[in-house]
C-alpha atoms as a PDB file:
ATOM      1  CA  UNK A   1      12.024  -5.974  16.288  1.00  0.00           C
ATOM      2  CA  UNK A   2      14.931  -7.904  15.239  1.00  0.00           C
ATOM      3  CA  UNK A   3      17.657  -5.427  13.576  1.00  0.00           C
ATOM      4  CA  UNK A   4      19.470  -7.067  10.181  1.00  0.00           C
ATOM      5  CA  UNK A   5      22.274  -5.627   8.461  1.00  0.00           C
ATOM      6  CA  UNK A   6      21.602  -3.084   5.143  1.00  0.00           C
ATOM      7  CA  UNK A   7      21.886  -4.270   2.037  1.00  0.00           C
ATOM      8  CA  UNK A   8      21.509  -2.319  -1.399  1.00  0.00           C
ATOM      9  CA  UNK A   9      18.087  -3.480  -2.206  1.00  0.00           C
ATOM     10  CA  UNK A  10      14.663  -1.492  -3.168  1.00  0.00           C
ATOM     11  CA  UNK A  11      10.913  -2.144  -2.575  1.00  0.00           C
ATOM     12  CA  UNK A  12      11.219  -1.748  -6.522  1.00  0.00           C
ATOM     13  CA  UNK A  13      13.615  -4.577  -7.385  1.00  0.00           C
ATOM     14  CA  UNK A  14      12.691  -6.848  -4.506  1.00  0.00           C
ATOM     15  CA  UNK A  15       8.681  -7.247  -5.466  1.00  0.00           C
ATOM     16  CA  UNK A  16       9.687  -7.224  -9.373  1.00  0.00           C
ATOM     17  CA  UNK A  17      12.295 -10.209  -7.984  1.00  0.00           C
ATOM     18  CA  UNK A  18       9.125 -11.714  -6.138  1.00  0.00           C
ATOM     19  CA  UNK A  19       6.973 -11.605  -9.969  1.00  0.00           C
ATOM     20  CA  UNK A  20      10.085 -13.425 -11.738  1.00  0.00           C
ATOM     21  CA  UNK A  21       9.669 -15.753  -9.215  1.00  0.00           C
ATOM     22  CA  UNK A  22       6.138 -16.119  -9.263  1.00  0.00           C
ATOM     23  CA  UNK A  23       5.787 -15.512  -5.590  1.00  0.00           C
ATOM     24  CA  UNK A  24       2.560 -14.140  -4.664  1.00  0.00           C
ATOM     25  CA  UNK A  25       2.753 -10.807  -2.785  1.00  0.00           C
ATOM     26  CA  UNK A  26       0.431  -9.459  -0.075  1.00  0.00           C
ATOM     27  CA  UNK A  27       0.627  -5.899   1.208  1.00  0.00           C
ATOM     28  CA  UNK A  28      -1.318  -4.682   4.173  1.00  0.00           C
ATOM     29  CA  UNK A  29      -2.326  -0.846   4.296  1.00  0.00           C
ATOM     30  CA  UNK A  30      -2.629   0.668   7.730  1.00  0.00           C
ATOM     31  CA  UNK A  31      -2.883   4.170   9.270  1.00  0.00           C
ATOM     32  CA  UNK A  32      -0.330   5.225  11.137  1.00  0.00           C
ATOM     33  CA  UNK A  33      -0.010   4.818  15.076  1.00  0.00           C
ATOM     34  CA  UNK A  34      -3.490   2.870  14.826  1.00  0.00           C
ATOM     35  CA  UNK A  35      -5.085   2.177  17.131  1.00  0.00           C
ATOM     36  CA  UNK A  36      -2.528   3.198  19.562  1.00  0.00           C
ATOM     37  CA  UNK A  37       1.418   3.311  19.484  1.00  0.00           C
ATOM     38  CA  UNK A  38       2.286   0.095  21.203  1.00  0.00           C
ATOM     39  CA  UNK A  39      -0.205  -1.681  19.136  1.00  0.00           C
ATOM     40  CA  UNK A  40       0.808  -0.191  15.785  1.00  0.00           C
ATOM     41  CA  UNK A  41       4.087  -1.173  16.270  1.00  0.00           C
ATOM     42  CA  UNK A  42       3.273  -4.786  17.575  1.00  0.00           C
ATOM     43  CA  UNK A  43       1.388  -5.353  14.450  1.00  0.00           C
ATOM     44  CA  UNK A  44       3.325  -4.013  12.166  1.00  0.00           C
ATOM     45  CA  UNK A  45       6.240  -6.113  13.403  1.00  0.00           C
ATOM     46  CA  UNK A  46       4.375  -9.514  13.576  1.00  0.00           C
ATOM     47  CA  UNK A  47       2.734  -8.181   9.792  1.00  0.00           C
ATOM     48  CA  UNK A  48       6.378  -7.953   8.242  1.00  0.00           C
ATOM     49  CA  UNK A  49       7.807 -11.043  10.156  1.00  0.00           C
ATOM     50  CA  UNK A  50       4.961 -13.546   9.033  1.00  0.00           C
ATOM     51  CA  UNK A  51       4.298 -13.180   5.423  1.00  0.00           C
ATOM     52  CA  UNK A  52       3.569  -9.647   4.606  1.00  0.00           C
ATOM     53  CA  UNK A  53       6.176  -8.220   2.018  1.00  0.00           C
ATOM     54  CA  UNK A  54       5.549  -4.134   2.657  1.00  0.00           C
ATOM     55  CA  UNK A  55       3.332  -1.825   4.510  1.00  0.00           C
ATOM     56  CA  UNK A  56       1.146   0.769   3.102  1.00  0.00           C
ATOM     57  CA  UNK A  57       1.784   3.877   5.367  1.00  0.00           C
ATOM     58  CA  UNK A  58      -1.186   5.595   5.828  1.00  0.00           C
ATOM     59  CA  UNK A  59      -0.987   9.334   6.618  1.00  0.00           C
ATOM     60  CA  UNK A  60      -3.881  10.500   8.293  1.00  0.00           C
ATOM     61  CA  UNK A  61      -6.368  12.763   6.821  1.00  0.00           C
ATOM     62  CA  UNK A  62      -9.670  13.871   7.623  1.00  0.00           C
ATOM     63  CA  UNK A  63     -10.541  14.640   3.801  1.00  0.00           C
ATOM     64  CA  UNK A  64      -9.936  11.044   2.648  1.00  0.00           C
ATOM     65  CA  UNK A  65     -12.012  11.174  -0.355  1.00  0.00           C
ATOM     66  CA  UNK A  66     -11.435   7.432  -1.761  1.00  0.00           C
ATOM     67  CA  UNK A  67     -12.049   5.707   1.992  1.00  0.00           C
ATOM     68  CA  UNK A  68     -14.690   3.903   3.133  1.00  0.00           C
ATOM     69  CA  UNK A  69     -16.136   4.326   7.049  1.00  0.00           C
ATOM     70  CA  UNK A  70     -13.251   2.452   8.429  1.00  0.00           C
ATOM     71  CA  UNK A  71     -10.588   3.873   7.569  1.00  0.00           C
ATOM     72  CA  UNK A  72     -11.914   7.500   7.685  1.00  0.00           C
ATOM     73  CA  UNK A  73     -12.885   6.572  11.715  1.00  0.00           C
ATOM     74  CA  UNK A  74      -9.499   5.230  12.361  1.00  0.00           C
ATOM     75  CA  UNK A  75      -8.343   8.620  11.141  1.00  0.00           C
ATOM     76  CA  UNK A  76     -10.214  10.735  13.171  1.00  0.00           C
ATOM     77  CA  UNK A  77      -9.111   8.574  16.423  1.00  0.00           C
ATOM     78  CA  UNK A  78      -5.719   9.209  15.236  1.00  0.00           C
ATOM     79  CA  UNK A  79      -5.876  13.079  14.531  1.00  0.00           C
ATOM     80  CA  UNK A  80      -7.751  13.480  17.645  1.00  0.00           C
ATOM     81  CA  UNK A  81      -4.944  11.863  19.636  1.00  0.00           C
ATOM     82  CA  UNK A  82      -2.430  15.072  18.432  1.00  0.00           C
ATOM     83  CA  UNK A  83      -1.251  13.432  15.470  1.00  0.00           C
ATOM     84  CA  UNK A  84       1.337  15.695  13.825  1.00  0.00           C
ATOM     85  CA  UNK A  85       3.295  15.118  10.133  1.00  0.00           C
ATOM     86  CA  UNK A  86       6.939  14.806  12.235  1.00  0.00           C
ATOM     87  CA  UNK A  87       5.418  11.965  14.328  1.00  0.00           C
ATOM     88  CA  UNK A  88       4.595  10.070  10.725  1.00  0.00           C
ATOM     89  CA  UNK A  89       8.273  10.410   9.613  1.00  0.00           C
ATOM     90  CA  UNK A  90       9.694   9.279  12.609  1.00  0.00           C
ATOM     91  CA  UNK A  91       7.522   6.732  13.151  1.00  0.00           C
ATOM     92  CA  UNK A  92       8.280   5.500   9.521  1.00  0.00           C
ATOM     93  CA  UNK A  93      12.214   6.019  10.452  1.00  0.00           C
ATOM     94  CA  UNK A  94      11.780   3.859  13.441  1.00  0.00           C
ATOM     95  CA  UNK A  95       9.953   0.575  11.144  1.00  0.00           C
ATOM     96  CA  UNK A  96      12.561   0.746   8.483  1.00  0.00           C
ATOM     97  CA  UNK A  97      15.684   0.495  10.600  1.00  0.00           C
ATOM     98  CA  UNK A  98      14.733  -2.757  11.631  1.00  0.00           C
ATOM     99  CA  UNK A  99      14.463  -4.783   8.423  1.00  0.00           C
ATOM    100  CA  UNK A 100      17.567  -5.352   5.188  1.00  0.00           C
ATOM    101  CA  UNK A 101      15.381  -3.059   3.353  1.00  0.00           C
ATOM    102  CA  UNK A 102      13.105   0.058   3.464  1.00  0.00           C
ATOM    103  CA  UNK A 103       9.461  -1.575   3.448  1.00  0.00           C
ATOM    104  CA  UNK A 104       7.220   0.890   3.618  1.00  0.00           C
ATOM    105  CA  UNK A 105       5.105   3.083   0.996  1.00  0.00           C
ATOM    106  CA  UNK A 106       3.411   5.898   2.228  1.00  0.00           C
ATOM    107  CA  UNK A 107       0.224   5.850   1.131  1.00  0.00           C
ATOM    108  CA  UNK A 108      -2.155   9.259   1.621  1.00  0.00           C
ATOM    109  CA  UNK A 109      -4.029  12.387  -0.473  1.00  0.00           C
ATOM    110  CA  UNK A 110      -2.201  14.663  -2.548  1.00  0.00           C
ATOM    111  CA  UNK A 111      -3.775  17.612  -0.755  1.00  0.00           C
ATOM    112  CA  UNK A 112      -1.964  16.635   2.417  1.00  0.00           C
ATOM    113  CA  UNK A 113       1.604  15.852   1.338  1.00  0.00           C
ATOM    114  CA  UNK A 114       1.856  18.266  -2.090  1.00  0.00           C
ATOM    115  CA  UNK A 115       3.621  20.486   1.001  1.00  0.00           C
ATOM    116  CA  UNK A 116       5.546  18.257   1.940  1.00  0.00           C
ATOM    117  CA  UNK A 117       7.495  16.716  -1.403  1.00  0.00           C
ATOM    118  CA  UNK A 118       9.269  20.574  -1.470  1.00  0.00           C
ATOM    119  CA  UNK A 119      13.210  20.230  -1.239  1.00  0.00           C
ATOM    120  CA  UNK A 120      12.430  21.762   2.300  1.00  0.00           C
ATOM    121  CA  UNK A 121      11.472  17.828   3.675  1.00  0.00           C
ATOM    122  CA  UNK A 122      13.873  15.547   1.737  1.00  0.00           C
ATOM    123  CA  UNK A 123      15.921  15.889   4.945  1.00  0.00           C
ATOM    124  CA  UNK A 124      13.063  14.114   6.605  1.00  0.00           C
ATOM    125  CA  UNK A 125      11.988  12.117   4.184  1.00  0.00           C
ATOM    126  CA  UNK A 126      15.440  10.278   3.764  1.00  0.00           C
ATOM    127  CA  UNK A 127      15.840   9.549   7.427  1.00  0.00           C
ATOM    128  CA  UNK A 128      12.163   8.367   7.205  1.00  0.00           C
ATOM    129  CA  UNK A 129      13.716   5.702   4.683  1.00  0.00           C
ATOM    130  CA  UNK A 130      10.270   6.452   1.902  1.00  0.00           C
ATOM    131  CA  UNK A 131      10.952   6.942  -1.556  1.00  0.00           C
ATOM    132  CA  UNK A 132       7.654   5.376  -2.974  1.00  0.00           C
ATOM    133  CA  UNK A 133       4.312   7.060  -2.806  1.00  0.00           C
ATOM    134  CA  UNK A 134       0.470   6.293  -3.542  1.00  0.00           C
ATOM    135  CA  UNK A 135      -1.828   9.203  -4.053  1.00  0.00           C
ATOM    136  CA  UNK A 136      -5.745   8.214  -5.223  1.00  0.00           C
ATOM    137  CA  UNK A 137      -6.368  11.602  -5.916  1.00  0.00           C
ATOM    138  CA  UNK A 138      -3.176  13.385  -7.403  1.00  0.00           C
ATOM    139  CA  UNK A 139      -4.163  14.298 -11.104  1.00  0.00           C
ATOM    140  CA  UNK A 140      -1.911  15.609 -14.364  1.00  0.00           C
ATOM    141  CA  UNK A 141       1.534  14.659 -15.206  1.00  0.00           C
ATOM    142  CA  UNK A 142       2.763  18.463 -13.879  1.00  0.00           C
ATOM    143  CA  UNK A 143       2.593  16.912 -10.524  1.00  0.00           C
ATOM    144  CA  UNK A 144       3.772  13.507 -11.466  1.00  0.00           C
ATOM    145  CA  UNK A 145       6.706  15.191 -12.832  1.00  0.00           C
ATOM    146  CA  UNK A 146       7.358  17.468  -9.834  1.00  0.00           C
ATOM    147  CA  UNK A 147       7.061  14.119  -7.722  1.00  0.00           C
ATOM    148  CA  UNK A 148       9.564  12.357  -9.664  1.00  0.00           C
ATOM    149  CA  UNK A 149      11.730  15.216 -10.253  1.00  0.00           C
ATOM    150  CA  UNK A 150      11.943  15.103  -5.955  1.00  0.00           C
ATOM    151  CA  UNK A 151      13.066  11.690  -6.305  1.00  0.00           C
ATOM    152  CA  UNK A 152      10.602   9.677  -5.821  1.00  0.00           C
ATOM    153  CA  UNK A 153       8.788   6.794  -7.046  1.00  0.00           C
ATOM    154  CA  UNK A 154       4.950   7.482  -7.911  1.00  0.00           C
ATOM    155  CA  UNK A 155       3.018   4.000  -6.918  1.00  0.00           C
ATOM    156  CA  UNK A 156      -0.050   4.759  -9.582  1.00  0.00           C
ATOM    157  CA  UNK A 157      -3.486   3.830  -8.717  1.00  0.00           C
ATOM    158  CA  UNK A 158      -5.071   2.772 -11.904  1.00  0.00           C
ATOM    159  CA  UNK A 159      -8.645   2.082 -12.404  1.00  0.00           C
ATOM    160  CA  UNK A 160      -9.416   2.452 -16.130  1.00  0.00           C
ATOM    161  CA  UNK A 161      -7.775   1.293 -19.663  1.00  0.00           C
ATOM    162  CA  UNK A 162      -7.605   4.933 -20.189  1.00  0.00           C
ATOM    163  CA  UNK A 163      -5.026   5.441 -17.132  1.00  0.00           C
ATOM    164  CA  UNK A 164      -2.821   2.096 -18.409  1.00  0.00           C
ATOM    165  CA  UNK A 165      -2.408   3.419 -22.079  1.00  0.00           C
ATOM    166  CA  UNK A 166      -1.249   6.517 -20.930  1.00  0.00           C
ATOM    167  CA  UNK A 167       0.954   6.586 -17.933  1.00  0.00           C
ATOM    168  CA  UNK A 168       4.285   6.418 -18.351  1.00  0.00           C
ATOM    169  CA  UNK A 169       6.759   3.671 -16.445  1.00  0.00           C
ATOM    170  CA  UNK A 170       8.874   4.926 -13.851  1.00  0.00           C
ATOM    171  CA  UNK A 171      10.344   2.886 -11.191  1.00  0.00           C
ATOM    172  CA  UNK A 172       7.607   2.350  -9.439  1.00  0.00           C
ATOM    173  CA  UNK A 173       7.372  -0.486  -6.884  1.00  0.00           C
ATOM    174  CA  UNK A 174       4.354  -2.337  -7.915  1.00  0.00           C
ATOM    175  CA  UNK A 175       0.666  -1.252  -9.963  1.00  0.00           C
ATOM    176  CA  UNK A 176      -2.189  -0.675  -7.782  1.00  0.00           C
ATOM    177  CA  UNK A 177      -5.234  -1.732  -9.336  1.00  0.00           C
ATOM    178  CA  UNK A 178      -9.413  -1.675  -7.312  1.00  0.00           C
ATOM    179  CA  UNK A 179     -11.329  -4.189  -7.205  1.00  0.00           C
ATOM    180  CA  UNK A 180     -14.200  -2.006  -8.182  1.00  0.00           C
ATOM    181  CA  UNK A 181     -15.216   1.516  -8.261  1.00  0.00           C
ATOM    182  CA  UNK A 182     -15.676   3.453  -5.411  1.00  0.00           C
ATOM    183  CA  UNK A 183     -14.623   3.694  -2.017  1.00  0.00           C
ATOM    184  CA  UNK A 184     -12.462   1.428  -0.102  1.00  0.00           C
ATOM    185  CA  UNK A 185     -13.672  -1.194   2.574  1.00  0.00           C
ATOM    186  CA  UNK A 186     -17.112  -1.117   1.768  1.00  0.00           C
ATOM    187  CA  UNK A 187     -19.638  -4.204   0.819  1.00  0.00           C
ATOM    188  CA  UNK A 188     -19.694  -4.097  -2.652  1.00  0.00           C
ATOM    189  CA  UNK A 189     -19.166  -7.055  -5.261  1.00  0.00           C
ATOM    190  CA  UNK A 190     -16.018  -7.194  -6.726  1.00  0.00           C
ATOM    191  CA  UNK A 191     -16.257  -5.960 -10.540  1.00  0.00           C
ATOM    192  CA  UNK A 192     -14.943  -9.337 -12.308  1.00  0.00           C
ATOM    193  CA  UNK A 193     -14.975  -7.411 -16.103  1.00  0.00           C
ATOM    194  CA  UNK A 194     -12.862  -4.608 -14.662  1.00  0.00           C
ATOM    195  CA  UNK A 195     -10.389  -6.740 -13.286  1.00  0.00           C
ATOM    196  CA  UNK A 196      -9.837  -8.440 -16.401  1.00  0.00           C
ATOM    197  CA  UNK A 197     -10.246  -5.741 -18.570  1.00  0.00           C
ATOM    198  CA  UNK A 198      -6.977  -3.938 -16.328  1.00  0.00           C
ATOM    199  CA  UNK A 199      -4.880  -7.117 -16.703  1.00  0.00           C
ATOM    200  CA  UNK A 200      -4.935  -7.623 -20.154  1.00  0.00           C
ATOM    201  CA  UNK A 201      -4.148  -4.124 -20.337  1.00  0.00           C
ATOM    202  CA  UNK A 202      -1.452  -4.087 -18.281  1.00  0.00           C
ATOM    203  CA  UNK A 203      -0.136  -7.410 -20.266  1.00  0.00           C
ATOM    204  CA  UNK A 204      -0.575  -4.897 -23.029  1.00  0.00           C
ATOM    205  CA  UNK A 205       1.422  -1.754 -21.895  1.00  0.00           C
ATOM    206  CA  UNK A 206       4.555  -0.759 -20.793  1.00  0.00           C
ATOM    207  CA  UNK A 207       3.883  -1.668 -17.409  1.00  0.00           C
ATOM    208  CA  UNK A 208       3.574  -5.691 -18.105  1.00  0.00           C
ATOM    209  CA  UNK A 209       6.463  -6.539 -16.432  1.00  0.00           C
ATOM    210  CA  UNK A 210       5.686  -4.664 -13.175  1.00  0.00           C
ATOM    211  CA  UNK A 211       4.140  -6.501 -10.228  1.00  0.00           C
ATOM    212  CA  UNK A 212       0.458  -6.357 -10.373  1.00  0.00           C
ATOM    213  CA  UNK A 213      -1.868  -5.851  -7.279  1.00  0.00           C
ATOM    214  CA  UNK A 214      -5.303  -5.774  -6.863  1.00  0.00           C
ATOM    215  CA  UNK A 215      -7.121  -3.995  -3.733  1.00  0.00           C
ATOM    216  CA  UNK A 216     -10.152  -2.225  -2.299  1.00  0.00           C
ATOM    217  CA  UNK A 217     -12.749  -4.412  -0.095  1.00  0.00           C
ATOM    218  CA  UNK A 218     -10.933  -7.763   0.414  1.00  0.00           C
ATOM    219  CA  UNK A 219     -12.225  -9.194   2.834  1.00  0.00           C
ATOM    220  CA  UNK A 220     -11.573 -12.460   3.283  1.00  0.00           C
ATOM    221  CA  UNK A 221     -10.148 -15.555   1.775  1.00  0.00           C
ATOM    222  CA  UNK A 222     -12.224 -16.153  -0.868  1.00  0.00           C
ATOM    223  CA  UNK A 223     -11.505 -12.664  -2.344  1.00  0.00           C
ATOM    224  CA  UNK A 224      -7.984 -13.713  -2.948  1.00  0.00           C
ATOM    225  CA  UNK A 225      -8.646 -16.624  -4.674  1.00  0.00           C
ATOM    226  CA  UNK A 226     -10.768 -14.610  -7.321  1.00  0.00           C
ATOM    227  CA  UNK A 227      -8.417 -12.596  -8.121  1.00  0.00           C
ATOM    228  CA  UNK A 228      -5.604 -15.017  -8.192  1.00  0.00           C
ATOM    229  CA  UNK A 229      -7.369 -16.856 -10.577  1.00  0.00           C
ATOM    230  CA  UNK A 230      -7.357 -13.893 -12.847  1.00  0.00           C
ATOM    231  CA  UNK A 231      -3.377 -13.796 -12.767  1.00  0.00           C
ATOM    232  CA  UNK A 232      -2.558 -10.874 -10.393  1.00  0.00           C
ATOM    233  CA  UNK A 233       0.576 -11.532  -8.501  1.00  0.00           C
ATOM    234  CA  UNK A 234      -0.896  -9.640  -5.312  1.00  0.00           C
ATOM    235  CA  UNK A 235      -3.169  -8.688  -3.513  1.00  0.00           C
ATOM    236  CA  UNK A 236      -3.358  -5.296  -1.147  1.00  0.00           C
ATOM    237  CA  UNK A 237      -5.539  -5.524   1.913  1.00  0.00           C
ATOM    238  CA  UNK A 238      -6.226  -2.470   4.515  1.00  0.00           C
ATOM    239  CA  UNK A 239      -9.756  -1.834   6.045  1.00  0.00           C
ATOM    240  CA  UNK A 240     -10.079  -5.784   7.133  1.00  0.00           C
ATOM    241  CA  UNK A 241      -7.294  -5.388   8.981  1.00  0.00           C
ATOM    242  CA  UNK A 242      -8.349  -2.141  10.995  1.00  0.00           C
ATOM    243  CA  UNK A 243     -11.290  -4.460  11.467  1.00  0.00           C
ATOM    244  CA  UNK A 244      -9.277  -7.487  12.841  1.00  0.00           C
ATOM    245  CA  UNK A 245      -7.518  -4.974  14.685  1.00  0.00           C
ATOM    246  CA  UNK A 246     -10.436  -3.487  16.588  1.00  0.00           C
ATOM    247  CA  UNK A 247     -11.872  -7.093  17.511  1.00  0.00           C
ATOM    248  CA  UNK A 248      -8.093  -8.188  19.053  1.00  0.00           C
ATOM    249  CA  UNK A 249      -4.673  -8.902  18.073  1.00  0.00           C
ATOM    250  CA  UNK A 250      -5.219 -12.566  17.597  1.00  0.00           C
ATOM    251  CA  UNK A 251      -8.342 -11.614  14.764  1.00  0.00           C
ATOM    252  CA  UNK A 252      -5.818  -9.825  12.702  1.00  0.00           C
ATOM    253  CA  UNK A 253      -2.710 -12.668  13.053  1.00  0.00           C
ATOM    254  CA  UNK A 254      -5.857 -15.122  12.143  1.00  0.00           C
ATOM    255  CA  UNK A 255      -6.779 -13.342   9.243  1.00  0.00           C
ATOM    256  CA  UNK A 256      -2.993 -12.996   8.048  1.00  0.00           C
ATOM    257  CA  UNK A 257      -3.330 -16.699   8.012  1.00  0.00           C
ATOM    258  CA  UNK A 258      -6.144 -16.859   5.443  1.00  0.00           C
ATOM    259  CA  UNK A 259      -4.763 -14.741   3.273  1.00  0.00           C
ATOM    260  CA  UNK A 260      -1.659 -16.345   2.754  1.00  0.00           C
ATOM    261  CA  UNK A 261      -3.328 -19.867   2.847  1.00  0.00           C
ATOM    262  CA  UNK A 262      -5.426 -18.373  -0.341  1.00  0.00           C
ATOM    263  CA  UNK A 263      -2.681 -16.924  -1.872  1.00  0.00           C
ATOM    264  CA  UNK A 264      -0.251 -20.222  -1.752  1.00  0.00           C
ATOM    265  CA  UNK A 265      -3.353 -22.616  -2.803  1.00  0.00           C
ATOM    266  CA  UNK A 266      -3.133 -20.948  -6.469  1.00  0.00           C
END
């Protein structure tokens, strides 16, 4: 990976730039060190070099409640391999030296890192270079709060009206919306009426000048272009990529291809 030179820039302010723009985004979600070091970091490198704008961290857990098969296998290769919480830091430490800006989000379950946000780990946490995070299952603005009050940016995963009307804006990178309910990476159609019902929304709230993207079981190219056409300015794709992944390298750099080919036709 090609070192650049630091410049005062966030994931926050560079995506919002992207929006103004009207620059599509496209964020890939991966679990850490999958399926191997070497790989992982060949990946991720080609990923961030060739069209992807930031990387969904994915810490490793073998509770992961709001995953689909895929993802919950790759985690069970990776725990069973002696993954520890210091190797996820460091490996995080080691992407973000290499690019202007930090371009990661670490993406897990509450129940893993609540331990981790204590003052105890900020040490770690600011040489791992992550100040935004995306927790499916945290509930109740007590933790939001004590997240925040850390220093850090809460990504929020919204999946209802409800959710839009009532959280309130932080400086959060980007709003993560599904594609449908349930469980990511799995088969089912994506719910058209929800989608729309989140955007206008979100066009609605507080939140309508945040970056808006849409994930959960895309697939393929033609799930971009749906919800393109219903205005998001992004899209977030993860198990398709573990997929790609275990097929070959060349799957997954094919695949990148698609996806930005259906995001630029819009």
């Amino acid at each position: 990976m090609q070192k650049t030179k630091s410049k005062n820039i966030t994931l926050s302010n560079y995506l919002l730039n992207k929006k103004k723009k009207n620059e599509k985004i496209l964020l890939a979600f991966l679990p850490a060190f999958y399926p191997d070091q070497e790989t992982f970091l060949e990946l991720v490198d080609y990923l961030l070099n060739n069209g992807v704008d930031a990387l969904e961290l994915g810490f490793p857990s073998l509770d992961a409640k709001k995953d689909g098969k895929t993802i919950r296998e790759a985690n069970k290769k990776i725990i069973s391999n002696g993954f520890q919480a210091a190797d996820y830091f460091g490996l995080a430490a080691e992407i973000n030296k290499n690019y202007k800006f930090k371009r990661l989000a670490a993406m897990g379950y509450w129940q893993d890192f609540k331990k981790y946000i204590k003052a105890d780990y900020q040490q770690q946490w600011q040489q791992a270079g992550i100040k935004d995070l995306i927790l499916p299952d945290l509930k109740g603005d007590k933790n939001i709060n004590l997240i925040r009050n850390n220093g850090f940016n809460l990504i929020p995963f919204l999946d209802s009206v409800e959710k839009i009307e009532s959280f309130v804006p932080g400086d959060e990178a980007f709003i993560y919306c599904p594609t449908h309910s349930g469980k990511t990476g799995t088969d089912n159609d994506f719910d058209l009426k929800l989608l729309q019902d989140l955007k206008s929304a979100l066009a609605e709230s507080e939140l309508a000048a945040k970056p808006h993207l849409a994930g959960f079981g895309i697939s393929r190219a033609e799930d971009v272009k749906k919800i393109m056409e219903l205005d998001y300015d992004g899209v977030i794709v993860g198990s398709e990529f573990i997929n790609k992944i275990n097929q070959d390298f060349t799957a997954a750099v094919q695949f990148l291809d698609e996806l930005k080919t259906a995001l630029n036709k819009v």
